[in-house]
Protein backbone atom coordinates (compact mmCIF):
# COMPACT_ATOMS: atom_id res chain seq x y z
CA UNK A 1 -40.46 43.03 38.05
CA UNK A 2 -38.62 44.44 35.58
CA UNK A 3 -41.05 46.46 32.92
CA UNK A 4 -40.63 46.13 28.99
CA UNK A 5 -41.46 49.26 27.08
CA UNK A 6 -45.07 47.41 25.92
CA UNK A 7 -46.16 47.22 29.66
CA UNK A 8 -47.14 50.13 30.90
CA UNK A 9 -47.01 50.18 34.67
CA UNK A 10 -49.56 51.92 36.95
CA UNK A 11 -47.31 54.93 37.70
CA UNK A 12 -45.93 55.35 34.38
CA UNK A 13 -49.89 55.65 33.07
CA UNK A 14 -50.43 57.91 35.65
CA UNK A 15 -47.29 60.36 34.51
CA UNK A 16 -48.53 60.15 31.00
CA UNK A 17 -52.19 61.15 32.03
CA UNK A 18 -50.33 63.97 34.23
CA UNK A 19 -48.42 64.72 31.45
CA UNK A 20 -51.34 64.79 29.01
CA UNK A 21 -53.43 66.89 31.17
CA UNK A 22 -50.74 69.82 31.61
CA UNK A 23 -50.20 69.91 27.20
CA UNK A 24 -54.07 69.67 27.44
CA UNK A 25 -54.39 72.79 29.50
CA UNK A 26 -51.74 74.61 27.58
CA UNK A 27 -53.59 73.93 24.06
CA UNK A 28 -56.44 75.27 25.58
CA UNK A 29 -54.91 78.85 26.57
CA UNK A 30 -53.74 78.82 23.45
CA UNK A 31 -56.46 78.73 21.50
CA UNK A 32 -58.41 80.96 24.26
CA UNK A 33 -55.70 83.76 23.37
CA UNK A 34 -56.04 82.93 19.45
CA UNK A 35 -59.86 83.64 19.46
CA UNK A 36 -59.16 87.07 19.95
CA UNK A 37 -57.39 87.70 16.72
CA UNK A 38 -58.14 84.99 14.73
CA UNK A 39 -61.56 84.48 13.40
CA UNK A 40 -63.26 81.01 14.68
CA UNK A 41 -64.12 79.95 11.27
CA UNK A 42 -60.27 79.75 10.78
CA UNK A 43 -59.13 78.58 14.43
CA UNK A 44 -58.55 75.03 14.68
CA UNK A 45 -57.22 73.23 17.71
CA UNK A 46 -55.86 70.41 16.07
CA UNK A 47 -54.45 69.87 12.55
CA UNK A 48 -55.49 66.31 12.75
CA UNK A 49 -58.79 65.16 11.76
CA UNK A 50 -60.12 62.12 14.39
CA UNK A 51 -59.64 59.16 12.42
CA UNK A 52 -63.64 57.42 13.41
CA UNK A 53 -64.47 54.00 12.37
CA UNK A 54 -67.81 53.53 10.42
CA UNK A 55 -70.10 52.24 12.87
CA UNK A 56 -71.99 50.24 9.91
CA UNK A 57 -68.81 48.44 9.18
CA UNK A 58 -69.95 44.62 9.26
CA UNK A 59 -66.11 43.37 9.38
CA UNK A 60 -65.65 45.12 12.77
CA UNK A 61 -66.58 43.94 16.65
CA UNK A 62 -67.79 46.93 18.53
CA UNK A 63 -68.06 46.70 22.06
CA UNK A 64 -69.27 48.80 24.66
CA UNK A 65 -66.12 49.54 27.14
CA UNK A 66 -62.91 51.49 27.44
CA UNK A 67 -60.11 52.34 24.89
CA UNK A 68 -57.84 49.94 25.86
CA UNK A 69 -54.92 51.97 24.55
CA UNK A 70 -56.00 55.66 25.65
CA UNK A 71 -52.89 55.84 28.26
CA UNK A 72 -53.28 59.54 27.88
CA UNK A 73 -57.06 59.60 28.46
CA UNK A 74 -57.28 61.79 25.25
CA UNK A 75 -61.20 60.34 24.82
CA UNK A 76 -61.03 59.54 21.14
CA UNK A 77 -64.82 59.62 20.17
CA UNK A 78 -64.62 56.72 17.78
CA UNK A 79 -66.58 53.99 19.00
CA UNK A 80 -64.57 50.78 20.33
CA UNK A 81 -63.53 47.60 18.40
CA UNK A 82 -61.79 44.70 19.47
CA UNK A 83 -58.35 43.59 18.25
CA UNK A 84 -57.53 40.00 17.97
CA UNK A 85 -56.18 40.06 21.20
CA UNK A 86 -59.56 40.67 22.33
CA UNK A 87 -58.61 44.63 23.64
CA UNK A 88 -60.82 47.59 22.64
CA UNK A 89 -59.13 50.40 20.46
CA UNK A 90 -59.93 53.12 18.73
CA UNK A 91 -58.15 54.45 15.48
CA UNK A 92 -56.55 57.04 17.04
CA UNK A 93 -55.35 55.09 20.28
CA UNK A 94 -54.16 52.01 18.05
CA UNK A 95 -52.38 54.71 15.90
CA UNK A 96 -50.84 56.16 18.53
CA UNK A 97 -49.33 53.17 20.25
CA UNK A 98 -47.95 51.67 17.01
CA UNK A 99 -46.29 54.86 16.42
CA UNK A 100 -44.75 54.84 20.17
CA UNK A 101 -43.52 51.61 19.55
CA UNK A 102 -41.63 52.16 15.80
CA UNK A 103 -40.25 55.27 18.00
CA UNK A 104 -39.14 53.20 20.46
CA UNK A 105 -37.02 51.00 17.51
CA UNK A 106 -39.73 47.99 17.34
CA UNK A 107 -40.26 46.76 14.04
CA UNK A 108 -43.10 44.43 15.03
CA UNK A 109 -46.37 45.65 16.90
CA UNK A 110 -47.60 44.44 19.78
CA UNK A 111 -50.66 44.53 22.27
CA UNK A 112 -49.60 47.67 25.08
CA UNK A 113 -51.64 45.53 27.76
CA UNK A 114 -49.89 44.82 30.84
CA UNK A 115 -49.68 40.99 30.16
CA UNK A 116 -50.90 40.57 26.77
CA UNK A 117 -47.50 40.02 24.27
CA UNK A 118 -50.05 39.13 21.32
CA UNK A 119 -48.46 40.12 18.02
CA UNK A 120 -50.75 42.07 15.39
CA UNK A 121 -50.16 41.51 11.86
CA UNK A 122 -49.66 44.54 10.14
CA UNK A 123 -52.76 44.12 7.59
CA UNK A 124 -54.67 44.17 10.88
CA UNK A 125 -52.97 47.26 11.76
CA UNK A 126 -53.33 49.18 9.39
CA UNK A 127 -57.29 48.19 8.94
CA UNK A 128 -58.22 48.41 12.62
CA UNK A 129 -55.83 52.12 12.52
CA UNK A 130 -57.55 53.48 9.50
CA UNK A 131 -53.79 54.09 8.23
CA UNK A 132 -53.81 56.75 5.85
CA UNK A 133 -51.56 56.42 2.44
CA UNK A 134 -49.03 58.95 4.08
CA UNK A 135 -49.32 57.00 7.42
CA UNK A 136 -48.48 53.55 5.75
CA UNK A 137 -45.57 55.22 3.91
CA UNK A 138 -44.08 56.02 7.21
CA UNK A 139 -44.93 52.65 8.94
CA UNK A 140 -43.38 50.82 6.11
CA UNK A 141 -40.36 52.81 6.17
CA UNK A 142 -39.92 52.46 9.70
CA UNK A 143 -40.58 49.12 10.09
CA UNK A 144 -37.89 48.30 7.94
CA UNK A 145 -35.60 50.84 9.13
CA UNK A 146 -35.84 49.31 12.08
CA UNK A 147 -35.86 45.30 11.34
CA UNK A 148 -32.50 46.19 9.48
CA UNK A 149 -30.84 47.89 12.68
CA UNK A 150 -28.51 45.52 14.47
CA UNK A 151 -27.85 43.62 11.51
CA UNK A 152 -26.43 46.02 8.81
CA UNK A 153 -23.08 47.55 9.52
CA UNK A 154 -20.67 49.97 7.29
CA UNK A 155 -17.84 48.28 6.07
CA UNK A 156 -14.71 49.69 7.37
CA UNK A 157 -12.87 49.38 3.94
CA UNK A 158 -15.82 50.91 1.38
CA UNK A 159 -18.04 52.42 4.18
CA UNK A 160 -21.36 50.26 1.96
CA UNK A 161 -23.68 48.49 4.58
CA UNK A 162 -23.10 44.85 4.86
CA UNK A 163 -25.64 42.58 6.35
CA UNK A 164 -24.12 39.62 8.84
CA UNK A 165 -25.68 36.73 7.88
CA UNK A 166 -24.33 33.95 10.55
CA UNK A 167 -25.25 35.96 13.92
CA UNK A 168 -22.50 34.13 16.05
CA UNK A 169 -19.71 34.36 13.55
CA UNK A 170 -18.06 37.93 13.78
CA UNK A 171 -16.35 37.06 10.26
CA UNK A 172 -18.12 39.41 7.50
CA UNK A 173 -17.07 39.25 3.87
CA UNK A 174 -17.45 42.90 2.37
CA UNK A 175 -18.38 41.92 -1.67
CA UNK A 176 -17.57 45.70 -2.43
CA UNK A 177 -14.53 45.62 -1.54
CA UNK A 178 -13.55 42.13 -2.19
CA UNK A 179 -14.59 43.14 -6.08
CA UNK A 180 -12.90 46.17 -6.02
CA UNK A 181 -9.54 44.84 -4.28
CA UNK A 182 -9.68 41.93 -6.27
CA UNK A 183 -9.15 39.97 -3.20
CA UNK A 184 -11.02 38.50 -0.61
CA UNK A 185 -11.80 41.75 2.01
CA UNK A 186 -13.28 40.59 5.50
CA UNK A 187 -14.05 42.46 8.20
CA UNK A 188 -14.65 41.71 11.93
CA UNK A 189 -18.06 42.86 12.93
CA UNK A 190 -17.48 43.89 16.59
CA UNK A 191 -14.21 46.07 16.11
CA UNK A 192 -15.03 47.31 12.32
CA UNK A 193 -11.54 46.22 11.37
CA UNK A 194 -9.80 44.41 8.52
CA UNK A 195 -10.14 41.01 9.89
CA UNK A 196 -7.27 39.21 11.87
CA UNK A 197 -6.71 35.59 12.57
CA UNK A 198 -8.48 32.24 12.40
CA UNK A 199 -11.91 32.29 11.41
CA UNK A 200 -15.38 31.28 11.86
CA UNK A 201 -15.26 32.96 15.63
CA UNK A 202 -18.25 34.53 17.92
CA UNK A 203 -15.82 36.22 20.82
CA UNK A 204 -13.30 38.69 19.11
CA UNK A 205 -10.90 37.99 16.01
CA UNK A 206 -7.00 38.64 15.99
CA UNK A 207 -6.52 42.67 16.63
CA UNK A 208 -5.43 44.01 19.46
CA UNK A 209 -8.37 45.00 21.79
CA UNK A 210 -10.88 43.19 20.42
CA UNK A 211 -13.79 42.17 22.66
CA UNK A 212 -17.57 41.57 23.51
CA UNK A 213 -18.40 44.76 25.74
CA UNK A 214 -21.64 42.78 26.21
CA UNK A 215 -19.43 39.68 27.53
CA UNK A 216 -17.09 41.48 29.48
CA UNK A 217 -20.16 43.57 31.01
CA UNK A 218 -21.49 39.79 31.99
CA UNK A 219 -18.24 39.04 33.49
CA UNK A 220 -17.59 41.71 35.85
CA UNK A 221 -21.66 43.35 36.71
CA UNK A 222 -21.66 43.18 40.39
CA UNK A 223 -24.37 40.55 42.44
CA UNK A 224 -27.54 41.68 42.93
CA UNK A 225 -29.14 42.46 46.07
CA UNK A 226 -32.77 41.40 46.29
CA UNK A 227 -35.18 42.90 48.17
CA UNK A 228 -38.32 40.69 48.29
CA UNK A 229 -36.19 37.04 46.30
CA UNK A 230 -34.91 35.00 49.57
CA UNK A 231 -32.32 32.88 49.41
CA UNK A 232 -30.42 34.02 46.33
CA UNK A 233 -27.25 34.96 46.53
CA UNK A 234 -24.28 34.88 44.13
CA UNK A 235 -26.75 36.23 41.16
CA UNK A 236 -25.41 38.45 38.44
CA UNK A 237 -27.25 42.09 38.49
CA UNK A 238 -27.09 41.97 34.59
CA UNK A 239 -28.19 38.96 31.99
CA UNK A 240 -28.19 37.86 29.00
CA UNK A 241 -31.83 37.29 27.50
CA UNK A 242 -31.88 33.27 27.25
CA UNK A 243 -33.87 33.82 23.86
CA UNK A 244 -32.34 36.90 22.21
CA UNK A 245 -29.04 37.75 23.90
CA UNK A 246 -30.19 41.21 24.67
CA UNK A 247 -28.51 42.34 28.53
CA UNK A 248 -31.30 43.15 30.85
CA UNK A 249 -30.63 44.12 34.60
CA UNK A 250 -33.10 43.49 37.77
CA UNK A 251 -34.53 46.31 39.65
CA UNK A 252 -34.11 43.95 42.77
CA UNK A 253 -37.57 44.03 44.04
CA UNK A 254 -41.12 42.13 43.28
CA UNK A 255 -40.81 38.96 41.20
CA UNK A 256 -37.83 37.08 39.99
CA UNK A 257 -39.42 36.87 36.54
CA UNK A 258 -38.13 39.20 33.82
CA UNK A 259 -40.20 39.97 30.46
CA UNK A 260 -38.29 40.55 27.59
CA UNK A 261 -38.59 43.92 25.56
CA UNK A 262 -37.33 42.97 22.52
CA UNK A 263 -38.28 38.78 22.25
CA UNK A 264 -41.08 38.78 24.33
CA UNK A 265 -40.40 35.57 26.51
CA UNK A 266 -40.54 35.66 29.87
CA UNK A 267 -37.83 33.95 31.90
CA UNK A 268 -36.50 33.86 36.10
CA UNK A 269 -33.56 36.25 36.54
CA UNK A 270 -32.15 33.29 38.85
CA UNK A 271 -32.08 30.17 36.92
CA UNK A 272 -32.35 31.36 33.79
CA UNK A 273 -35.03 28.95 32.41
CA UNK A 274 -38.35 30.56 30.31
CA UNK A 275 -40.69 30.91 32.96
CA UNK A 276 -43.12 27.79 31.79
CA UNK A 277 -40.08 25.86 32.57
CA UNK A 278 -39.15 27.24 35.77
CA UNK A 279 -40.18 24.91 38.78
CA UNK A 280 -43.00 27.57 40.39
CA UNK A 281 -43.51 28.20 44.25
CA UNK A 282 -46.86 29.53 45.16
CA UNK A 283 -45.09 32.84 45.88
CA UNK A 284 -43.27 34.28 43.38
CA UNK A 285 -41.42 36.44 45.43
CA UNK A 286 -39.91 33.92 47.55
CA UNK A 287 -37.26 31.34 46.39
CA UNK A 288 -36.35 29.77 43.14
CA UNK A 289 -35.59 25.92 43.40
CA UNK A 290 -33.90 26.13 39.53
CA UNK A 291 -30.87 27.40 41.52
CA UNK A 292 -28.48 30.39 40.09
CA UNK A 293 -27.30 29.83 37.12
CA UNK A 294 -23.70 30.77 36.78
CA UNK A 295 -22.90 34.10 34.91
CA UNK A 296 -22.96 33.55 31.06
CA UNK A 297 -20.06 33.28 28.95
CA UNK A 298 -21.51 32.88 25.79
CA UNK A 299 -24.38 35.84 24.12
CA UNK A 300 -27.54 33.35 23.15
CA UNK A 301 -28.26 33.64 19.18
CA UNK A 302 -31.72 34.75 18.44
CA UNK A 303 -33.37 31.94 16.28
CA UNK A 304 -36.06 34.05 14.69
């Protein structure tokens, strides 16, 4: 199954721990070979203070068990608190993992867990993280950074961002430019060009050239070859997320059920349906009785 950048799998842990362990040992010599010139009282490992919560905070639930997010096995000391997904954390960890994820382009934080696709408010966040002022500055800036991305474009006429507000109509009015021109300006959103032709339209507008690369990538991908899925055949190796419109692509092995990175929802690679409405065998790996859908001709419009 294919895995989204908030499920870690067990080899990908085991490359950060490996990974951890080597900048572990290296920090180490380092500060082995700075004790000889540096006096201790000034040598520091780290420049980062442990962020600890206060064990007589009332408002928190402490548990006795492992930091759910410690992929790296750094062994924060803080004790452990449970989200309200019900995984432990420690400030650190949490901190961490929301940072991997704005990194990673996410504007919205969610549970790392293998399985768990809660959502955490940000307020929870940035209590259960012990955010500092500087910390939520950069969160906050991020976030939006990255909620804007995909939906702000410069206009090729003024070069101002624009913001589409009708996802499936590639029609974009430019009010810079229509001011300054003193004439209604428009601007096709998928070829950045002074807009051609009859409008409202979702494929391409009326210059030369214009089209969906995601589209035409749905049109020609190749099938896809499964290696543990029988009786499938005829399946495109890429999709279109049935929720967000995002292309994903199979690895062709394990289970014929995809997770979204960037909606969340799970749906079968085959039929297309989300997975609570995909007709289930008791093996997952086996056959899909939805049938395979035919390749998509349309991009799905994510209804946030």
């Amino acid at each position: 199954m294919w895995n989204s950048p908030t499920g870690f799998s067990d080899s990908r842990r085991e490359l950060y721990r490996v990974l951890h362990r080597h900048i572990h040992r290296r920090r180490l010599d380092e500060a082995k070979r700075a004790e000889t010139h540096t006096p201790i009282r000034d040598f520091s490992l780290t420049s980062v203070q442990e962020k600890c919560y206060n064990p007589f905070d009332p408002t928190l639930n402490f548990v006795d068990a492992e930091d759910d997010l410690d992929f790296l096995c750094e062994g924060f000391q803080s004790r452990r608190a449970l989200m309200s997904c019900g995984h432990a954390v420690t400030p650190m960890s949490l901190t961490n993992w929301c940072r991997r994820l704005l990194d990673e382009g996410e504007s919205r934080f969610v549970c790392g867990q293998s399985g768990c696709n809660v959502e955490w408010p940000y307020a929870e966040v940035c209590k259960m993280a012990l955010l500092t002022h500087q910390e939520k500055e950069y969160f906050e800036k991020t976030m939006s950074s990255n909620a804007t991305r995909g939906f702000t474009k410069s206009c090729p006429g003024c070069k101002s961002s624009v913001v589409r507000l009708n996802e499936s109509d590639l029609n974009v009015c430019c009010t810079v430019c229509t001011a300054n021109r003193g004439r209604v300006y428009e601007f096709c959103w998928q070829c950045l060009r002074e807009w051609k032709g009859p409008a409202p339209r979702s494929d391409h507008c009326g210059n030369f050239g214009c089209c969906n690369e995601s589209l035409k990538t749905l049109k020609t991908c190749p099938d896809a070859i499964f290696g543990s899925v029988e009786w499938v055949t005829g399946c495109p190796s890429i999709r279109a997320c049935p929720t967000c419109g995002i292309l994903l692509n199979h690895d062709n092995t394990e289970c014929k059920h995809v997770v979204c990175p960037r909606c969340k929802m799970e749906f079968c690679f085959v039929c297309l349906k989300l997975s609570e409405n995909c007709l289930k065998t008791s093996d997952e790996y086996i056959r899909c009785f939805g049938g395979v859908a035919p390749r998509q001709t349309s991009l799905p419009v994510w209804q946030r």
